[in-house]
N, C-alpha and C. Protein backbone atom coordinates (compact mmCIF):
# COMPACT_ATOMS: atom_id res chain seq x y z
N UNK A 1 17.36 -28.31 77.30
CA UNK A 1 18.14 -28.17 78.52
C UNK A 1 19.63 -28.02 78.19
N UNK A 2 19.90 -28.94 77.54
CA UNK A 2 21.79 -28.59 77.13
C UNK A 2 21.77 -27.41 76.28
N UNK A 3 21.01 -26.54 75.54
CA UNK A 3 21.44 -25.57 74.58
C UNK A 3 21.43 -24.60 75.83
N UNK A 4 20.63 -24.64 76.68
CA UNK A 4 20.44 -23.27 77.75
C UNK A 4 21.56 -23.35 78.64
N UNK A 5 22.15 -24.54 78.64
CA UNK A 5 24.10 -25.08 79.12
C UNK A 5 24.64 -24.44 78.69
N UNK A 6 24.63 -24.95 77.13
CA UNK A 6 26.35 -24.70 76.50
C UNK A 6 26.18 -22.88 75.67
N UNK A 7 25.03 -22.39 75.87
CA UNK A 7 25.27 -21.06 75.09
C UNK A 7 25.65 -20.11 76.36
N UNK A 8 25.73 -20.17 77.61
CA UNK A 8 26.08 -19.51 78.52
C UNK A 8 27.54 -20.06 78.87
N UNK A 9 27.81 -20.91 78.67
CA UNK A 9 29.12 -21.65 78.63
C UNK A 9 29.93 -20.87 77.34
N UNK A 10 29.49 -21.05 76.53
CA UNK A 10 29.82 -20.77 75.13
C UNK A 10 30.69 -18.93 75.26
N UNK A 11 29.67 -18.52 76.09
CA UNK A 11 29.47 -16.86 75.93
C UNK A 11 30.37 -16.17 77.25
N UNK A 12 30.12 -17.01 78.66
CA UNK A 12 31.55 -16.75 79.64
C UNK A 12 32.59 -17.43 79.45
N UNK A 13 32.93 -18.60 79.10
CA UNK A 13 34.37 -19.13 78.79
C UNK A 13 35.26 -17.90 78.26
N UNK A 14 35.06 -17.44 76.97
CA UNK A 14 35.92 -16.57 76.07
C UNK A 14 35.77 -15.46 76.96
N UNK A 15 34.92 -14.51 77.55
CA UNK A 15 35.02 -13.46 78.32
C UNK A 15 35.77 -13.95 79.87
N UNK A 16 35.87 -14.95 80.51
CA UNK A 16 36.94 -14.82 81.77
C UNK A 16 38.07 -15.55 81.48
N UNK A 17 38.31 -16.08 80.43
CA UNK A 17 39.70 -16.41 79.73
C UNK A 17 40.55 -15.13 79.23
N UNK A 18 39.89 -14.37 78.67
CA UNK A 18 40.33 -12.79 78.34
C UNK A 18 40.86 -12.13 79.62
N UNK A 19 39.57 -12.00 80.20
CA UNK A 19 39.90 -11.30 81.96
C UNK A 19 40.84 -12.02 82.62
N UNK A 20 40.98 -13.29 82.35
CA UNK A 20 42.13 -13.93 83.05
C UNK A 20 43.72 -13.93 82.33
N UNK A 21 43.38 -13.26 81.32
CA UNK A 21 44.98 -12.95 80.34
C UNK A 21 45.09 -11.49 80.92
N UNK A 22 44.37 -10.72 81.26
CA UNK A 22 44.40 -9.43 81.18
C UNK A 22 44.70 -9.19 82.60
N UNK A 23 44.51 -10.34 83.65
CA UNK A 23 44.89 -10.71 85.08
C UNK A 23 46.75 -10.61 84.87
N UNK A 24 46.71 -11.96 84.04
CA UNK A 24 48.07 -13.11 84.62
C UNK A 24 48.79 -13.04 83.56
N UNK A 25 48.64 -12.16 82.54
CA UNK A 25 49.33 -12.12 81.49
C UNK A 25 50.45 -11.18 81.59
N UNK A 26 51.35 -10.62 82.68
CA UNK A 26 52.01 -9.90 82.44
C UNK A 26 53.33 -10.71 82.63
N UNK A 27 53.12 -11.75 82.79
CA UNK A 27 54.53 -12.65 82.86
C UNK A 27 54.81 -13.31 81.46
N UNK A 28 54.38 -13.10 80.42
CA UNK A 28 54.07 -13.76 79.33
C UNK A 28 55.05 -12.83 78.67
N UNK A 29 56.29 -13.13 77.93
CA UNK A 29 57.01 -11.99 77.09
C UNK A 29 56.03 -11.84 75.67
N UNK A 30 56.43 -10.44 75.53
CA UNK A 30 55.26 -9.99 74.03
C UNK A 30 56.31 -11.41 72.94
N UNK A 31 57.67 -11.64 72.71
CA UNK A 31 57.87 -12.74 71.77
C UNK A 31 57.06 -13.78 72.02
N UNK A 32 56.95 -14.06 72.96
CA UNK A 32 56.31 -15.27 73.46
C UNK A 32 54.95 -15.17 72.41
N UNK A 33 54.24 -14.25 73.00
CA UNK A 33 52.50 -13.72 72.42
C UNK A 33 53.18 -13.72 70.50
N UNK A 34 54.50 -13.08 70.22
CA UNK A 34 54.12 -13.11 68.83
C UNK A 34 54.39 -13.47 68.43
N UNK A 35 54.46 -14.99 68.67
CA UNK A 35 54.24 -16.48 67.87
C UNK A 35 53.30 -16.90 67.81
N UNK A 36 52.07 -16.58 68.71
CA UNK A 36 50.76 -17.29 68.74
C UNK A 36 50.18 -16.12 67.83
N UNK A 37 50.27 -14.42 68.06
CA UNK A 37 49.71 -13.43 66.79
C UNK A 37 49.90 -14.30 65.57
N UNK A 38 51.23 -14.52 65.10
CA UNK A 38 51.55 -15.36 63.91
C UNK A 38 50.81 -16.65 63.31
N UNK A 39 50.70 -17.41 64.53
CA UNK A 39 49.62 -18.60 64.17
C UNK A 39 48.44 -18.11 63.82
N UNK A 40 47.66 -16.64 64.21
CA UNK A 40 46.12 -16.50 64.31
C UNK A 40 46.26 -15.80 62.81
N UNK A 41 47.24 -15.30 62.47
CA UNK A 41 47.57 -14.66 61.02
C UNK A 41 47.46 -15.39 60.22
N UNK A 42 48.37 -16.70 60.19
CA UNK A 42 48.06 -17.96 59.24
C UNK A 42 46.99 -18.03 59.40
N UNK A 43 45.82 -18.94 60.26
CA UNK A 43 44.77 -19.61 60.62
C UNK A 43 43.83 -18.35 59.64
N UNK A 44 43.74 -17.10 59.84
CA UNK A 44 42.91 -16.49 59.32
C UNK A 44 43.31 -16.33 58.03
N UNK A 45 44.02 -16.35 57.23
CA UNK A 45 44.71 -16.26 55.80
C UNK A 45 43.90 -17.58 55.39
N UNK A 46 44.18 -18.66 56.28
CA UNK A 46 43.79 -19.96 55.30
C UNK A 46 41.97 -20.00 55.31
N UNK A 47 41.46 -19.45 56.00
CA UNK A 47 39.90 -19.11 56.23
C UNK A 47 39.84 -18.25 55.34
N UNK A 48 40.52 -17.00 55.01
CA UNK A 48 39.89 -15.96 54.39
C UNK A 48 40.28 -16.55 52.84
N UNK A 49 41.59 -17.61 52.06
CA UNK A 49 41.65 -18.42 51.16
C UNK A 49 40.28 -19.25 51.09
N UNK A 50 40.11 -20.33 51.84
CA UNK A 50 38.84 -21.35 51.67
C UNK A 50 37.48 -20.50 51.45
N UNK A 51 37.23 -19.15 52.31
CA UNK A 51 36.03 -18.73 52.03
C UNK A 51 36.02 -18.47 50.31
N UNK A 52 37.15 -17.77 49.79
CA UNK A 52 37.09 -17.05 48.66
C UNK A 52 36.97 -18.27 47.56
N UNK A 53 37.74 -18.98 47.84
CA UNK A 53 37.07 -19.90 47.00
C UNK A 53 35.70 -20.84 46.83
N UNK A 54 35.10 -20.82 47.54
CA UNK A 54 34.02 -20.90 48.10
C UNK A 54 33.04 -20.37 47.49
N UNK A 55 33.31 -18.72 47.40
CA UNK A 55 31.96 -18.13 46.78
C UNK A 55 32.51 -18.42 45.41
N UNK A 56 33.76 -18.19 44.73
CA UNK A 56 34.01 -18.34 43.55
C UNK A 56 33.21 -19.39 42.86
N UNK A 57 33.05 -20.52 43.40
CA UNK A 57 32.73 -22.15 43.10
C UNK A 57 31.36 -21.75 43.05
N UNK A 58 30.64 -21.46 44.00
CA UNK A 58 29.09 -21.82 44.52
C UNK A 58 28.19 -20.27 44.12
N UNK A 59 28.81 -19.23 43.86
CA UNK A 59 28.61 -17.96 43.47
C UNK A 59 29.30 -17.41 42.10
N UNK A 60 29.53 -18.48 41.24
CA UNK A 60 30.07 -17.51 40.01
C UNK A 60 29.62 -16.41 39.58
N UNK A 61 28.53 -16.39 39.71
CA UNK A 61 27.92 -15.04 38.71
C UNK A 61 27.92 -13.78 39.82
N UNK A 62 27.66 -14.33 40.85
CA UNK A 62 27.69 -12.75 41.98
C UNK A 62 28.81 -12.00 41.80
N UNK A 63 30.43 -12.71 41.52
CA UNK A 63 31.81 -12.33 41.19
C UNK A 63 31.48 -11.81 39.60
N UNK A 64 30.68 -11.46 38.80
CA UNK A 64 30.67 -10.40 37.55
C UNK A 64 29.53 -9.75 38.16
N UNK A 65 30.23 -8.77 38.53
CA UNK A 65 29.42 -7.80 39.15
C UNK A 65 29.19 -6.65 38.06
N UNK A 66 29.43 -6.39 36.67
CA UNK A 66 29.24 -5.82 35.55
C UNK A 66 28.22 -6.38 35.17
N UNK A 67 28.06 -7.64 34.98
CA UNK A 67 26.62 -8.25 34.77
C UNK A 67 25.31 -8.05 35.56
N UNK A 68 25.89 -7.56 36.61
CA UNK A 68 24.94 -7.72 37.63
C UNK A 68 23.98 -6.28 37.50
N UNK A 69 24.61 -5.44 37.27
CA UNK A 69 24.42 -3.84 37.65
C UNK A 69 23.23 -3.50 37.14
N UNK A 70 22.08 -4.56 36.16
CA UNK A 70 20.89 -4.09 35.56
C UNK A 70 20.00 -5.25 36.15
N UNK A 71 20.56 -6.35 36.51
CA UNK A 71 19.60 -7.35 36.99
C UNK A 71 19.26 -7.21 38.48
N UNK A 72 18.10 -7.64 38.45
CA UNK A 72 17.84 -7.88 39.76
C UNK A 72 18.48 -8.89 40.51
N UNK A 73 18.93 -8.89 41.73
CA UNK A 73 19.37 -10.00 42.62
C UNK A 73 18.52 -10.56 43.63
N UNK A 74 18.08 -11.96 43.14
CA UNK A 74 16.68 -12.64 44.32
C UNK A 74 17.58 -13.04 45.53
N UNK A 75 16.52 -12.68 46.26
CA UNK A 75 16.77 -12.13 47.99
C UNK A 75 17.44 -13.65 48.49
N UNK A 76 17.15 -14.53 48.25
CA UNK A 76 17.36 -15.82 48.89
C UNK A 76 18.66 -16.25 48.44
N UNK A 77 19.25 -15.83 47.17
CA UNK A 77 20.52 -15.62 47.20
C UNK A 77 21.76 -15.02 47.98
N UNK A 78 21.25 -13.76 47.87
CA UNK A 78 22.05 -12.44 49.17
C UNK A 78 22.02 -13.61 50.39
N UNK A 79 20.75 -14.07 50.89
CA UNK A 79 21.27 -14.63 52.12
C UNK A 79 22.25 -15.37 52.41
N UNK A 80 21.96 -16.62 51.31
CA UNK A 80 23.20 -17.49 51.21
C UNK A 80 24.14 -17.00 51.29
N UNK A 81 24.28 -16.16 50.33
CA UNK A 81 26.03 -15.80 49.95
C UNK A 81 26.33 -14.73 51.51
N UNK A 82 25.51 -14.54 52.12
CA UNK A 82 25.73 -13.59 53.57
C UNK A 82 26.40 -14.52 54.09
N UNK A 83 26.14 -15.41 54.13
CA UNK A 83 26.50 -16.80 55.19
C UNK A 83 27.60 -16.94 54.84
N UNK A 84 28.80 -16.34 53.78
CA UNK A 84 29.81 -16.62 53.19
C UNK A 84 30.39 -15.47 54.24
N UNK A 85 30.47 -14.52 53.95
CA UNK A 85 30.78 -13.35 54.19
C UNK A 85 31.08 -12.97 56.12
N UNK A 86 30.31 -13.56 56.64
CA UNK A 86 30.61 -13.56 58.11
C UNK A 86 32.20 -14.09 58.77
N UNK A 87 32.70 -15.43 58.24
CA UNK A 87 33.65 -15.92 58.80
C UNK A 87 34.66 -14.57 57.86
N UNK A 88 34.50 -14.31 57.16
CA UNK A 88 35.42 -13.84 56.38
C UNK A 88 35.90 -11.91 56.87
N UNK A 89 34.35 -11.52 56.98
CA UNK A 89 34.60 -10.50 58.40
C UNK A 89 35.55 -11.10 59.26
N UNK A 90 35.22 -11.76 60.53
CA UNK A 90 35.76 -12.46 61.11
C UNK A 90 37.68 -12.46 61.10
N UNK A 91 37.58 -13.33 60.02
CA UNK A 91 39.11 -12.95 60.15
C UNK A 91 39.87 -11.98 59.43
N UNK A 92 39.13 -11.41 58.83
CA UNK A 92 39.62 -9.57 58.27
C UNK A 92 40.21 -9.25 59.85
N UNK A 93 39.03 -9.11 60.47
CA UNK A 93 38.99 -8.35 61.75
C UNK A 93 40.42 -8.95 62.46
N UNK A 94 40.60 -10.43 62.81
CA UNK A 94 41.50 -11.05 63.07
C UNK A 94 42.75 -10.46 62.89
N UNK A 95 43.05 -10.27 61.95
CA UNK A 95 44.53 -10.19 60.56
C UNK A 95 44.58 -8.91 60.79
N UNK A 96 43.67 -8.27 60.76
CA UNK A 96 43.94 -6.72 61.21
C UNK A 96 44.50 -6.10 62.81
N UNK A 97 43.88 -6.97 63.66
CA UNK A 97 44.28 -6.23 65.31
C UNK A 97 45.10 -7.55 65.52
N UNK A 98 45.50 -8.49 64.85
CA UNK A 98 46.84 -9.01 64.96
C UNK A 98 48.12 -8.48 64.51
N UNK A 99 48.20 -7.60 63.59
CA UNK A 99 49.10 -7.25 62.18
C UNK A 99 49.01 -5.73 63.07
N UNK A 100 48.37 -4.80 63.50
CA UNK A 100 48.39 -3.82 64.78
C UNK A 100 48.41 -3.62 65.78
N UNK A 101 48.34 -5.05 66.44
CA UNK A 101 49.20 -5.51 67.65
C UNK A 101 50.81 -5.99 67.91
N UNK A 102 51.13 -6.72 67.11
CA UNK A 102 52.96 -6.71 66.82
C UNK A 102 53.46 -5.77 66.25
N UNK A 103 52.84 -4.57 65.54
CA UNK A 103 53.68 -3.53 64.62
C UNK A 103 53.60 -2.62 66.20
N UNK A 104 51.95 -2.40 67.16
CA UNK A 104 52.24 -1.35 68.37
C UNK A 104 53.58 -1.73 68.93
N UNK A 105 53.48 -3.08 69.70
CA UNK A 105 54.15 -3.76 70.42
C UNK A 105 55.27 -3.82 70.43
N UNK A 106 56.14 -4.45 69.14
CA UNK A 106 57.37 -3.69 68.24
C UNK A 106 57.71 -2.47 68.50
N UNK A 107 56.92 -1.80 68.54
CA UNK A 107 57.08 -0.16 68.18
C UNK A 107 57.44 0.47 69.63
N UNK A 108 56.50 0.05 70.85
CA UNK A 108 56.51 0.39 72.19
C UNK A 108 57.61 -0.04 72.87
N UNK A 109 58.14 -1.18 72.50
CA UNK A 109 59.51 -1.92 73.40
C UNK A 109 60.77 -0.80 72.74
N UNK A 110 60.66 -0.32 72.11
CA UNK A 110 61.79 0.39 71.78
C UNK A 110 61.75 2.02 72.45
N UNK A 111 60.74 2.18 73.10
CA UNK A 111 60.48 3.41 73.98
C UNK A 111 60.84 3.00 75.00
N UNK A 112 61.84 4.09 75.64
CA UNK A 112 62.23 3.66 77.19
C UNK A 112 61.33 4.25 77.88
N UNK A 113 60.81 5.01 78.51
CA UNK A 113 59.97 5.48 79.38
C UNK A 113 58.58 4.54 79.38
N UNK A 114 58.29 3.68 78.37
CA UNK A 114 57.21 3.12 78.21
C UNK A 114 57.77 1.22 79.03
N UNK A 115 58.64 1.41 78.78
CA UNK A 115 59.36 -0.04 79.67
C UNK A 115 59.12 -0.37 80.99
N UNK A 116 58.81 1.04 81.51
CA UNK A 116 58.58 0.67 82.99
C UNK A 116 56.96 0.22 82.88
N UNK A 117 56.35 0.16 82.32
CA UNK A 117 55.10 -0.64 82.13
C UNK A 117 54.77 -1.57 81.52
N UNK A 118 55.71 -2.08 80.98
CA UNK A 118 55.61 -3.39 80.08
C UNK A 118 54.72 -4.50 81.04
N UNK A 119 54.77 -4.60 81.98
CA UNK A 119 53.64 -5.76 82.56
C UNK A 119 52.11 -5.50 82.39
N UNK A 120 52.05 -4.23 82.59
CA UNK A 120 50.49 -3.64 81.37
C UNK A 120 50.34 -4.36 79.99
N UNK A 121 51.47 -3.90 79.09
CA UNK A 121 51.66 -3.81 78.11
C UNK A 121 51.16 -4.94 77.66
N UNK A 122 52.21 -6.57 78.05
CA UNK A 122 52.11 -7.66 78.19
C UNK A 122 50.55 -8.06 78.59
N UNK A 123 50.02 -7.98 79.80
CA UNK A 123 48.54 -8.47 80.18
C UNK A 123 47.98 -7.75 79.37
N UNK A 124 47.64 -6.56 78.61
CA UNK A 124 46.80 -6.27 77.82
C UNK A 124 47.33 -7.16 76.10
N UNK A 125 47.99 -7.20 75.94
CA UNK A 125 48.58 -7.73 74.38
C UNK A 125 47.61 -9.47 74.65
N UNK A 126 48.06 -9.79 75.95
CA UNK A 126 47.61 -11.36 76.10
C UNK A 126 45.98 -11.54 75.70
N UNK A 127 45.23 -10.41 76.94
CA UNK A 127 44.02 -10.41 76.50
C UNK A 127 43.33 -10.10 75.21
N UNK A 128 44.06 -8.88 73.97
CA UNK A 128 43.56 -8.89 73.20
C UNK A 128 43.84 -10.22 72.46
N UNK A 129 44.56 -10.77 72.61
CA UNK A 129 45.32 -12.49 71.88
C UNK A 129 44.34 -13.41 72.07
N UNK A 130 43.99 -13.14 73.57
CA UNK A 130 42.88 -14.25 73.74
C UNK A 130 41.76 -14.06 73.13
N UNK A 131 41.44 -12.97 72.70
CA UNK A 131 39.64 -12.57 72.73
C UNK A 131 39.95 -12.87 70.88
N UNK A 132 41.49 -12.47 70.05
CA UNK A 132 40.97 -12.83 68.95
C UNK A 132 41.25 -14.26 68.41
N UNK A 133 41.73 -15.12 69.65
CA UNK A 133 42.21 -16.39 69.42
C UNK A 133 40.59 -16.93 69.45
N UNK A 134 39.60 -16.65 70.48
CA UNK A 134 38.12 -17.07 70.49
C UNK A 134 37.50 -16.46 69.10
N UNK A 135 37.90 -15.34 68.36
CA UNK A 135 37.03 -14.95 67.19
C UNK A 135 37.58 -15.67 66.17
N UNK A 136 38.81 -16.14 66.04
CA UNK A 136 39.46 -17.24 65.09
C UNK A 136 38.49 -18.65 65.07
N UNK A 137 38.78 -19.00 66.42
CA UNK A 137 37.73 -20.28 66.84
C UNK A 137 36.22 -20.14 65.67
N UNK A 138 35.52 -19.26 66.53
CA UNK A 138 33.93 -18.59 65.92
C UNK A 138 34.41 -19.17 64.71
N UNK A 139 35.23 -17.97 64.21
CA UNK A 139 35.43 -17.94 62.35
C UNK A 139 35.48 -19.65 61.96
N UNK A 140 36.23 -20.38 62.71
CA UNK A 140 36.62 -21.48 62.25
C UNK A 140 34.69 -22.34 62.09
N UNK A 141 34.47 -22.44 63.16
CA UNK A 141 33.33 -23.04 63.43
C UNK A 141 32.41 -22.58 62.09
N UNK A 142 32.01 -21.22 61.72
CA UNK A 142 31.11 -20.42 60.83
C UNK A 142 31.57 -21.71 59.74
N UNK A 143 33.11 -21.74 59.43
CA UNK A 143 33.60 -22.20 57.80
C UNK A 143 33.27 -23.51 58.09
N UNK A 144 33.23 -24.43 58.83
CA UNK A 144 33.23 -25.74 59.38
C UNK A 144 31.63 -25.67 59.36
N UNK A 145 30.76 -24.77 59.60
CA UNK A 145 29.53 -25.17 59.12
C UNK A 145 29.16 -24.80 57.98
N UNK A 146 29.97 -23.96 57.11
CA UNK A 146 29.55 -23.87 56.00
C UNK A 146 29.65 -24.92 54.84
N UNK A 147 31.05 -25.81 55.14
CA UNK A 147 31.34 -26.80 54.68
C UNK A 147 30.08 -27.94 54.60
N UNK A 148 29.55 -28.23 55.90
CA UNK A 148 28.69 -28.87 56.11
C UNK A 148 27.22 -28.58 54.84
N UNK A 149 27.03 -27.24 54.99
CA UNK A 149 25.71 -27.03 54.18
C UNK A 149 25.94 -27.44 53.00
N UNK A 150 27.13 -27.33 52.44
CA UNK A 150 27.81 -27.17 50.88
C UNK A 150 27.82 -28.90 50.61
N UNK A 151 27.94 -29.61 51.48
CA UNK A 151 28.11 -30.77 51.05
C UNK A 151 27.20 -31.43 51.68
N UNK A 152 25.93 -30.83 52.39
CA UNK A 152 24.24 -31.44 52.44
C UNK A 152 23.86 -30.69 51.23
N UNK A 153 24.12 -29.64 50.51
CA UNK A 153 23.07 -29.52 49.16
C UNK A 153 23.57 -29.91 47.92
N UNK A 154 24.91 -30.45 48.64
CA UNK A 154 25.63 -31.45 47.44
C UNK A 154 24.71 -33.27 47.06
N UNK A 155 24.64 -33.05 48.38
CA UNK A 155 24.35 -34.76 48.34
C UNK A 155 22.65 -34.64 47.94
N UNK A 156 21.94 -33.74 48.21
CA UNK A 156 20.66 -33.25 48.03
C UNK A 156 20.65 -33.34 46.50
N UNK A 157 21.15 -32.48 45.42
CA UNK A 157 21.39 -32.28 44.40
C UNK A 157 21.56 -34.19 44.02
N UNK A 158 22.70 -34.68 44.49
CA UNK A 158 22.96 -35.78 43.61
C UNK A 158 21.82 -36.91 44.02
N UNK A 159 21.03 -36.98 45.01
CA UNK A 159 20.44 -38.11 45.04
C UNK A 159 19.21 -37.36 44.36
N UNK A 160 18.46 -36.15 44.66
CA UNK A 160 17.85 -35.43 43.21
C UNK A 160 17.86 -36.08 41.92
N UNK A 161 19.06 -36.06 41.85
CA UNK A 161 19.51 -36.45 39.93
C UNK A 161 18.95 -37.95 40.31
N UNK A 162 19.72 -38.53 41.40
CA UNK A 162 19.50 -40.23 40.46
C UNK A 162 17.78 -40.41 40.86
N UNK A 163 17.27 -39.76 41.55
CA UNK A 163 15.61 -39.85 41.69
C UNK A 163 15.36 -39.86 40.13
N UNK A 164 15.54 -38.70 39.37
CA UNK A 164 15.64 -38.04 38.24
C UNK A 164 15.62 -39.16 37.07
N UNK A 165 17.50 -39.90 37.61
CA UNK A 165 17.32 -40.88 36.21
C UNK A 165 16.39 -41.89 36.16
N UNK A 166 16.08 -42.24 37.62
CA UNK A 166 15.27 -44.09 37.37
C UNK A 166 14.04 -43.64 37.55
N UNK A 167 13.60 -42.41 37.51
CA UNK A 167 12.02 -41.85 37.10
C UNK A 167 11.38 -41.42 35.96
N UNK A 168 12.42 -41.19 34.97
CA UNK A 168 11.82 -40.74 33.68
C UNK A 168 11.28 -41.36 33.37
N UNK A 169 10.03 -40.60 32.53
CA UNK A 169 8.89 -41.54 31.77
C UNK A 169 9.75 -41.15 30.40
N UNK A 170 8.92 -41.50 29.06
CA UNK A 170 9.23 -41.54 28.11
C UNK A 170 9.80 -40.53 27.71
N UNK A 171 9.28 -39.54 27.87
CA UNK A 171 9.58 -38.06 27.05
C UNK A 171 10.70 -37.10 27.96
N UNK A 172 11.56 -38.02 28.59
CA UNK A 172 12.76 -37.52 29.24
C UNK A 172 12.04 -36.19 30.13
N UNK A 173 11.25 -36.63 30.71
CA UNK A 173 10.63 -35.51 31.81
C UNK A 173 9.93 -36.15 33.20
N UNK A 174 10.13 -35.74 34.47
CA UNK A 174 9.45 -36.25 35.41
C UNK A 174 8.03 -35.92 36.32
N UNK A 175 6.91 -36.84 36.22
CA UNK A 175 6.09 -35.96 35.95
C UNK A 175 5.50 -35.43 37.64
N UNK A 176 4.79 -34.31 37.84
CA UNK A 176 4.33 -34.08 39.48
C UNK A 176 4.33 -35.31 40.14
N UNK A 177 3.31 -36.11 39.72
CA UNK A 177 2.86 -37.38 40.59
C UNK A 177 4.07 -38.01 40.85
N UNK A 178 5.05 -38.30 40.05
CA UNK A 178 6.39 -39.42 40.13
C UNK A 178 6.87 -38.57 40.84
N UNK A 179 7.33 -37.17 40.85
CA UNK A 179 8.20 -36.26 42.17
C UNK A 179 7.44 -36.65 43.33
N UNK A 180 6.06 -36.23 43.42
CA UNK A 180 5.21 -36.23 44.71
C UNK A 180 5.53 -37.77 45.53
N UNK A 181 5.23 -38.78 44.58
CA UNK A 181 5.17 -40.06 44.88
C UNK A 181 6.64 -40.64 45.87
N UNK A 182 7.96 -40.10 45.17
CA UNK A 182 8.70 -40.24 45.70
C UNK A 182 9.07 -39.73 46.83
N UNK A 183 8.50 -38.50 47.37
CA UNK A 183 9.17 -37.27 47.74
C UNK A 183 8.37 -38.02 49.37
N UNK A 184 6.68 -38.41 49.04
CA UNK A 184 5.81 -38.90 50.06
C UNK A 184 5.58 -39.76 49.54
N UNK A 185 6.08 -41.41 50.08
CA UNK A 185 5.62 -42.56 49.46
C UNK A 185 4.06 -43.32 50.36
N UNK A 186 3.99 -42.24 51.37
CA UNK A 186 2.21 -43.02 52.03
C UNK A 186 1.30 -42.29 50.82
């Protein structure tokens, strides 16, 4: 019952927040808007930093891509590392129609004939602000769950190991039954 809430919530909020910049946004000066472009520029710089390091850490070998060019790549990998790659779209996309929204914008205030429309100008600049201030959000959320996975197959891995140490039998090996046993103790 709450997911059939909040994903329709989720999905009109950002679309009549837009429509409502693209309403009421013509009172808003474009300086005004390009201080908040500026914030969504940072915000996506420091996402598109954390992702990259990210795959660097958890994907070394995908980054020698010379190595790669004769081996096969198992599929369950690609996915993972897909899951990298989304937020990082994301704020490409961001950094880009932010960084071509203050260079138009810039560019248009210095046209006089185009002045007599600046309240267009303005409500449209707002709405595209808003719609990529919600894809910043997304992006944020994507990296904020990626974090999460990275440090559930962290903790997976380490309680793994200490299963590992206080299970060895003699011959520094653990055997089916001692995995099974632990894994299902009925």
């Amino acid at each position: 019952m709450k997911k059939r809430f909040f994903i329709p919530l989720f999905l009109f909020t950002p679309l009549a927040l837009t429509i409502l910049s693209l309403i009421y946004g013509k009172n808003l000066s474009f300086n005004s808007q390009k201080e908040i472009y500026n914030s969504l520029l940072t915000i996506s710089s420091i996402i598109l930093t954390i992702i990259g390091i990210w795959i660097a850490i958890v994907f070394p070998d995908k980054l020698k891509i010379t190595n790669k060019i004769n081996k096969q790549i198992n599929n369950n990998e690609n996915i993972e590392i897909g899951r990298f790659f989304k937020p990082l779209i994301y704020s490409t996309i961001v950094i880009i129609f932010s960084f071509l929204s203050i260079l138009i914008g810039s560019i248009l205030k210095s046209i006089p004939w185009v002045l007599e429309y600046k309240e267009i100008g303005r409500s449209l600049s707002l709405s595209i602000l808003t719609a990529l201030s919600f894809i910043s959000i997304y992006s944020l959320y994507l990296t904020i769950a990626l974090a999460n996975t990275i440090k559930s197959n962290s903790d997976e891995n380490d309680h793994a190991n200490d299963i590992r140490h206080l299970y060895v039998n003699p011959e520094n090996e653990i055997s089916e039954f001692e995995i099974r046993k632990i894994k299902d103790p009925d």
